[in-house]
Protein backbone atom coordinates (compact mmCIF):
# COMPACT_ATOMS: atom_id res chain seq x y z
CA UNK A 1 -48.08 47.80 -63.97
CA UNK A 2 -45.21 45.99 -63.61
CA UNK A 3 -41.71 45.59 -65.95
CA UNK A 4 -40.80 43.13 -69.01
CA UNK A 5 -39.33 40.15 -67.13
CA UNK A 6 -35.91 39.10 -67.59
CA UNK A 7 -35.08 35.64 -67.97
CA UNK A 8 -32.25 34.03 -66.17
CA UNK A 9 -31.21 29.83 -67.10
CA UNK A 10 -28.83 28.25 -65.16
CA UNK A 11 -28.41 26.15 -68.16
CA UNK A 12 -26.71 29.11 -70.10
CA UNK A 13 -25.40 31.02 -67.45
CA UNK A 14 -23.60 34.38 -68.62
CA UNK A 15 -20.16 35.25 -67.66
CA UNK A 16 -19.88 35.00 -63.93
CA UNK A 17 -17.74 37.99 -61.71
CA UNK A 18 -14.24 37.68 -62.17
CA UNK A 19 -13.70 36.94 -58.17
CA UNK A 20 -17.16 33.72 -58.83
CA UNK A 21 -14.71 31.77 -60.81
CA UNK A 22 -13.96 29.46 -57.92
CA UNK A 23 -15.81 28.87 -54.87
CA UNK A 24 -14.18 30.20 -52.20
CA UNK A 25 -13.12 27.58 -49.68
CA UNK A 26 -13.44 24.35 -51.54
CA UNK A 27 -11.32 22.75 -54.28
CA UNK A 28 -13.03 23.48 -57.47
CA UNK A 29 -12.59 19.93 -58.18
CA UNK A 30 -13.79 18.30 -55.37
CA UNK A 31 -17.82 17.42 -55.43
CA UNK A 32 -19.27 18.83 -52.02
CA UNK A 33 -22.64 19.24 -50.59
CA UNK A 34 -23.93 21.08 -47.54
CA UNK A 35 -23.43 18.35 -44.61
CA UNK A 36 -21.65 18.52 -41.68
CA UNK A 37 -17.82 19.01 -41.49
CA UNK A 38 -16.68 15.36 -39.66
CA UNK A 39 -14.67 15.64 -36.70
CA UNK A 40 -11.61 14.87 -39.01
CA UNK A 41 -12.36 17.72 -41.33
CA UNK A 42 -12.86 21.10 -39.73
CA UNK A 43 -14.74 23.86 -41.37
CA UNK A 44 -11.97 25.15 -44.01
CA UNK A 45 -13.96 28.50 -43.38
CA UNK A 46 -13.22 28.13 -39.67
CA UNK A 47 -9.18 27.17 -39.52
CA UNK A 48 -6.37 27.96 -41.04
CA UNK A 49 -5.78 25.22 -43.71
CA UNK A 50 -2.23 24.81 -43.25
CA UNK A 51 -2.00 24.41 -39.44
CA UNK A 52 -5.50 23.14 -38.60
CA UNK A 53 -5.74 25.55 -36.17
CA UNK A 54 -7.64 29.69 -36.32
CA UNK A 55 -4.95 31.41 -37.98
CA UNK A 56 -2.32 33.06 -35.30
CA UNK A 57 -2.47 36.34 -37.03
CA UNK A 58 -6.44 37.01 -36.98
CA UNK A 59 -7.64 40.03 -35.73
CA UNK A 60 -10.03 40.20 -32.34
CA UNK A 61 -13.06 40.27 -35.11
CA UNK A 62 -11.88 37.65 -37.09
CA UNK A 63 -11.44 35.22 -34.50
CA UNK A 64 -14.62 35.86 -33.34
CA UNK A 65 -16.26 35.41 -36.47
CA UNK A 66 -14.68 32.47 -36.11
CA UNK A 67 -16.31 31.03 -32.73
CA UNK A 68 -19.85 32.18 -34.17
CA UNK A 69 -19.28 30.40 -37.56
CA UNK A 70 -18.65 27.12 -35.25
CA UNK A 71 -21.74 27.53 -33.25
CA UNK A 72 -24.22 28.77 -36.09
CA UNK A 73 -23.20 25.29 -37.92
CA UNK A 74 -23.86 23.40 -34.57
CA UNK A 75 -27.16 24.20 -35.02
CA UNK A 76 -28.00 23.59 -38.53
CA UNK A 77 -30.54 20.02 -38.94
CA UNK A 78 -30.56 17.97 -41.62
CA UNK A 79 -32.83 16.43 -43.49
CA UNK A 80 -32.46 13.36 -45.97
CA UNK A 81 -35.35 13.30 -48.90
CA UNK A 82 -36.72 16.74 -48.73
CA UNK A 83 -38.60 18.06 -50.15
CA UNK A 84 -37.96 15.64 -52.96
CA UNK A 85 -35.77 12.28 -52.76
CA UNK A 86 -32.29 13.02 -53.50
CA UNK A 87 -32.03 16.51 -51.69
CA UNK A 88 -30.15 17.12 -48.49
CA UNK A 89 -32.25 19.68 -46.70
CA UNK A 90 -30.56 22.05 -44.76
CA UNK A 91 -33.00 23.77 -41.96
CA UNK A 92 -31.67 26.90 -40.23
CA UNK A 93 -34.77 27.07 -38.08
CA UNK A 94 -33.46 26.02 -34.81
CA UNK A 95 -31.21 29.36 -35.01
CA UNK A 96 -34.04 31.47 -35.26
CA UNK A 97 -35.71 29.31 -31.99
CA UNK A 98 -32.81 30.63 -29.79
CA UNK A 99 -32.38 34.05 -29.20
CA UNK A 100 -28.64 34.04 -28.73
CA UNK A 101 -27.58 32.23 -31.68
CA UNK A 102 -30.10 34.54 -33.31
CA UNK A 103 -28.22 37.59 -32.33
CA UNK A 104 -24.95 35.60 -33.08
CA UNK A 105 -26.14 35.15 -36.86
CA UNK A 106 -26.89 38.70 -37.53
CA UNK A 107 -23.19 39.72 -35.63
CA UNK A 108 -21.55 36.99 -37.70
CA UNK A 109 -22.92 38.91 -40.79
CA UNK A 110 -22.45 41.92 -39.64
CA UNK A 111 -18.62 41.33 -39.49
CA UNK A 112 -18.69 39.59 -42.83
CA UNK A 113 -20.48 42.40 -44.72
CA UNK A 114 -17.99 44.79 -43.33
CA UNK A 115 -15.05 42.80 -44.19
CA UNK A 116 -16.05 41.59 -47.49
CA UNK A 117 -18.66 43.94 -49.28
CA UNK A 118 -18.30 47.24 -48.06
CA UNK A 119 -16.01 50.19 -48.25
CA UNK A 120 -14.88 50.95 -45.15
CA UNK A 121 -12.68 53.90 -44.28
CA UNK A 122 -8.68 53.41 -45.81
CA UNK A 123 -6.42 52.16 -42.86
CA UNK A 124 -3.49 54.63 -42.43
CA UNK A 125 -0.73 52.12 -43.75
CA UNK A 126 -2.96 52.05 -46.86
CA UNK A 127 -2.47 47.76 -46.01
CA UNK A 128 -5.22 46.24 -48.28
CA UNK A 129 -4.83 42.94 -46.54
CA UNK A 130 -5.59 44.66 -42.83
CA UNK A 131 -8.97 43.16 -41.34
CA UNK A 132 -11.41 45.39 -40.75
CA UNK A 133 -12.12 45.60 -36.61
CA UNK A 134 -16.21 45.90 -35.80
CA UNK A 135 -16.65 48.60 -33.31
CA UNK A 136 -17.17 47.16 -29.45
CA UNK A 137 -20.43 49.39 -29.76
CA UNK A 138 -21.77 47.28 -32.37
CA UNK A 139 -21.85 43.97 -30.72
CA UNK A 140 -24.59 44.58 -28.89
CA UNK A 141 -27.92 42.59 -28.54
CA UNK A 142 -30.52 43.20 -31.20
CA UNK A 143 -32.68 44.56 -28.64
CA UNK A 144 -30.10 46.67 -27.22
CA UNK A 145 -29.51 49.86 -28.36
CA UNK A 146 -30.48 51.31 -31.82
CA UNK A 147 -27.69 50.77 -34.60
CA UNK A 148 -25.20 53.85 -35.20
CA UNK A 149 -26.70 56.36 -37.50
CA UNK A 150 -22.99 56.78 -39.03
CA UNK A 151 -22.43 53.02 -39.63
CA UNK A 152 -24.39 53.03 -43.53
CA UNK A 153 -22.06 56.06 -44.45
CA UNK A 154 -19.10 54.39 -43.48
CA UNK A 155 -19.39 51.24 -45.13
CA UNK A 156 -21.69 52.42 -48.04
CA UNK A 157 -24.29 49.88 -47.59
CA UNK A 158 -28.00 51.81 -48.04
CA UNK A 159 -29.84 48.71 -49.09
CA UNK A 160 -30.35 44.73 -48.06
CA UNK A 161 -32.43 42.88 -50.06
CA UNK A 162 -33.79 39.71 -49.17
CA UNK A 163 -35.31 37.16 -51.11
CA UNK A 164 -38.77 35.10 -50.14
CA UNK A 165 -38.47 33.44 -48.56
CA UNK A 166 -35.70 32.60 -45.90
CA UNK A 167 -33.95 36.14 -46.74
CA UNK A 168 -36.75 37.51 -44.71
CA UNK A 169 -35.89 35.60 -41.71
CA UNK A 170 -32.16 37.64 -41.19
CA UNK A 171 -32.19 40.26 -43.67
CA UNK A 172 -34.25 43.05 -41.52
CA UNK A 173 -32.65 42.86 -38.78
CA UNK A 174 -29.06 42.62 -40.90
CA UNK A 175 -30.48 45.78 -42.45
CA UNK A 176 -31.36 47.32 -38.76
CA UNK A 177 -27.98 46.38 -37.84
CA UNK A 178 -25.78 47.75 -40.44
CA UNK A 179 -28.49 51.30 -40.24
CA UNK A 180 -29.59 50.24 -44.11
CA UNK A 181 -32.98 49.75 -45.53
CA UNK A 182 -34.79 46.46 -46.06
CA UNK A 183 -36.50 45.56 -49.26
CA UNK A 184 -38.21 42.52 -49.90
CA UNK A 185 -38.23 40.45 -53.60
CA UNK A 186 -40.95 38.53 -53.67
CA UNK A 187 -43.37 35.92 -55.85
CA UNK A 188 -44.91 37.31 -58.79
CA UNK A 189 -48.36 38.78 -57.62
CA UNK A 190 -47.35 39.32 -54.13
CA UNK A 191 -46.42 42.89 -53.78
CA UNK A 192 -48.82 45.59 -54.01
CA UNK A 193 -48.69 48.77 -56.53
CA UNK A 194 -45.85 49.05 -59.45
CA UNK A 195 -43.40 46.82 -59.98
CA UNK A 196 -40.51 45.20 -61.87
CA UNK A 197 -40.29 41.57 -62.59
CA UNK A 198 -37.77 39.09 -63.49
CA UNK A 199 -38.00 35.19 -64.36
CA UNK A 200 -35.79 32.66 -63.79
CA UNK A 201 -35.66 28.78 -64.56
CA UNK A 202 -36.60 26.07 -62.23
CA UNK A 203 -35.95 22.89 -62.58
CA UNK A 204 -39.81 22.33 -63.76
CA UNK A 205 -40.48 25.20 -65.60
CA UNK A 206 -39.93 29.27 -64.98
CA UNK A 207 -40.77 31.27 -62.39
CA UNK A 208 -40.52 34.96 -61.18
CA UNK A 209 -39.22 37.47 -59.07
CA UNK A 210 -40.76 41.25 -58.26
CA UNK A 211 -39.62 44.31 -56.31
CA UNK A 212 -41.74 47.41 -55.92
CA UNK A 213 -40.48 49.93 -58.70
CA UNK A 214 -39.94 52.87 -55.65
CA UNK A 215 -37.89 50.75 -53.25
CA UNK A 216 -34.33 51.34 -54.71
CA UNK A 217 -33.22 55.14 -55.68
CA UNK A 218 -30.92 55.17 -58.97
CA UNK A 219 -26.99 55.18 -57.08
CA UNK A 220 -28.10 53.25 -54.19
CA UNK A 221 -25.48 50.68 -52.35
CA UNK A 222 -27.04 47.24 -52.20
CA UNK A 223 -26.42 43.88 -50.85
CA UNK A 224 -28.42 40.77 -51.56
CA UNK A 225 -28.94 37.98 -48.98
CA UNK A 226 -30.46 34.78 -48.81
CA UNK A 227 -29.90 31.31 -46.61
CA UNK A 228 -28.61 29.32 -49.54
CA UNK A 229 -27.04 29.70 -52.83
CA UNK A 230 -27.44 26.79 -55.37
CA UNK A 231 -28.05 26.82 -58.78
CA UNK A 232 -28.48 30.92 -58.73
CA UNK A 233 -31.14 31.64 -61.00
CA UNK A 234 -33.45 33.32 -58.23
CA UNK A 235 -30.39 35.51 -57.05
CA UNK A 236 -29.19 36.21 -60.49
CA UNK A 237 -33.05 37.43 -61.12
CA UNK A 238 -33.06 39.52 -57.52
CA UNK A 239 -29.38 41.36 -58.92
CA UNK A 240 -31.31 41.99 -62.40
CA UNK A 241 -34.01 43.73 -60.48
CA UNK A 242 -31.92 45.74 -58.42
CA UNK A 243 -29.99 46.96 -61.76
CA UNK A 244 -33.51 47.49 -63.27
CA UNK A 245 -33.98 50.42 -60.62
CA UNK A 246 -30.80 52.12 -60.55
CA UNK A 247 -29.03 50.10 -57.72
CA UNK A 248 -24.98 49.64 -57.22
CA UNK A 249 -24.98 46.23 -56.61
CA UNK A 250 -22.13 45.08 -54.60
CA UNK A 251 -22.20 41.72 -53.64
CA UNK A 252 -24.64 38.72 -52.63
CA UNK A 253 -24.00 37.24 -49.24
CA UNK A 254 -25.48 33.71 -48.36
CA UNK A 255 -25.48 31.26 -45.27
CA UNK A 256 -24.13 28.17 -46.79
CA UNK A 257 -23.15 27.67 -50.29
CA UNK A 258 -24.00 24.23 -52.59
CA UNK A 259 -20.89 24.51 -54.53
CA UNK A 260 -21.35 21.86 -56.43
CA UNK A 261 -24.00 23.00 -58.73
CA UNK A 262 -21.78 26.00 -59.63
CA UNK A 263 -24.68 28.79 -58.78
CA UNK A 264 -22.34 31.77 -58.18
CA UNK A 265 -21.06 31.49 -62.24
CA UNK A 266 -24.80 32.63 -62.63
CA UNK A 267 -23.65 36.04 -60.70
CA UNK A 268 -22.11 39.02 -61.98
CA UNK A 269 -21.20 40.41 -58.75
CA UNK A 270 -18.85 39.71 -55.80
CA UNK A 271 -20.51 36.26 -53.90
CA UNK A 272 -19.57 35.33 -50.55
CA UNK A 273 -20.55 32.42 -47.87
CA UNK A 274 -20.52 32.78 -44.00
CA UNK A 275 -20.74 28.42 -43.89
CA UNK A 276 -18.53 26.50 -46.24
CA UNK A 277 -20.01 23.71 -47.85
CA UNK A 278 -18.58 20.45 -47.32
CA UNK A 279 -17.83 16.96 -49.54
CA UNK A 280 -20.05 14.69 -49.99
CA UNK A 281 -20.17 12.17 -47.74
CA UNK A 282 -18.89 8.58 -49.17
């Protein structure tokens, strides 16, 4: 059996979260899409936007989150026309085809997750603006040592859900990392037993989104993530399913972000990029 679908159009998008109003590194303003930064103008994600330069003040983490941002976008490949004419395809593959910029994606998100979306423990100057510091044991190689069993408690992270399909590339071993479970959303028809479901719009017709009914206890800490967000309707659909089974969700957390097409006003909970997109080229 499965649930009554909710329906999600990006057409007549709900009110967004209060922190989705913007995108977060680009002038609202400003038309961008996902290419590559030009020499001339650095990842604003990357720098600090007043000096051109990593920001002085960033912590040990932060400016290493910094160095993997800048290799992770080396190795992005685009492609012009695909899968339709008009669309700038962004493949992440060749990250997955090295091993160390494999294990530099999940540490990039690791660091992002736990400076963005979770709770970690109060700092004892009670500074909200401190950054919070991944432990040294942490950064090891995902197939290294296990992941501390106290890490989920301390940032209050139980769940990562990834969506079919590219969220299953990253999101296990995210969830591995960060000692949280893993539950897939997938294509109606695809998952075995109960289930909830969820539609969204397309941009030829409607389609839909499942999760099995058991895989999220009522008070449970989630975090959604997928490669790219654009117009939002799938991950607006994944958050409604989380919400169906009793899940705090507290964020979505995506590769690279198509701000352009305004996805994240479709989202009623914090979003957050690890790439920046950038302007269209002229």
């Amino acid at each position: 059996m499965s649930g009554q679908p909710v329906s999600f159009d990006a057409s007549h998008p709900p009110h967004g979260h209060p922190e989705n109003i913007h995108p977060s590194t680009q002038q609202s303003d400003k038309p961008s899409t996902a290419s590559h930064p030009p020499p001339t103008k650095p990842d604003p994600t990357l720098h600090d936007a007043s000096k051109g330069r990593v920001a002085a003040s960033a912590t040990p983490s932060t400016t290493e989150l910094a160095s993997l941002k800048m290799n992770l976008r080396s190795a992005f490949r685009q492609f012009q026309d695909f899968p339709s004419p008009g669309i700038l395809f962004e493949d992440i593959l060749p990250i997955f085809a090295n091993p160390s910029l494999h294990e530099s994606l999940i540490h990039a998100l690791h660091i992002q997750i736990l400076s963005s979306l979770s709770s970690p423990p109060q700092a004892s100057n009670d500074d909200p603006s401190e950054s919070v510091s991944v432990p040294q044991s942490h950064s090891h190689s995902l197939t290294g040592k296990a992941a501390d069993p106290g890490l989920s408690r301390s940032n209050d992270i139980d769940v990562i859900v990834g969506l079919e399909a590219r969220g299953f590339l990253f999101g296990p071993s995210l969830a591995l990392r960060l000692g949280a479970a893993f539950v897939p959303v997938r294509k109606l028809g695809k998952l075995p037993g109960p289930t909830q479901t969820a539609s969204f719009k397309k941009e030829y017709g409607e389609d839909f989104f499942q999760i099995q009914a058991d895989a999220i206890k009522p008070g449970q800490k989630v975090v959604i993530v997928d490669d790219i967000i654009a117009t939002g309707g799938s991950a607006a659909a994944a958050g409604s399913l989380v919400k169906q089974l009793g899940g705090v969700l507290l964020g979505y957390m995506f590769l690279l972000e198509l701000d352009f097409l305004k996805g994240r006003a479709l989202l009623d909970a914090p979003v957050h990029t690890l790439l920046a997109a950038q302007e269209r080229e002229t």
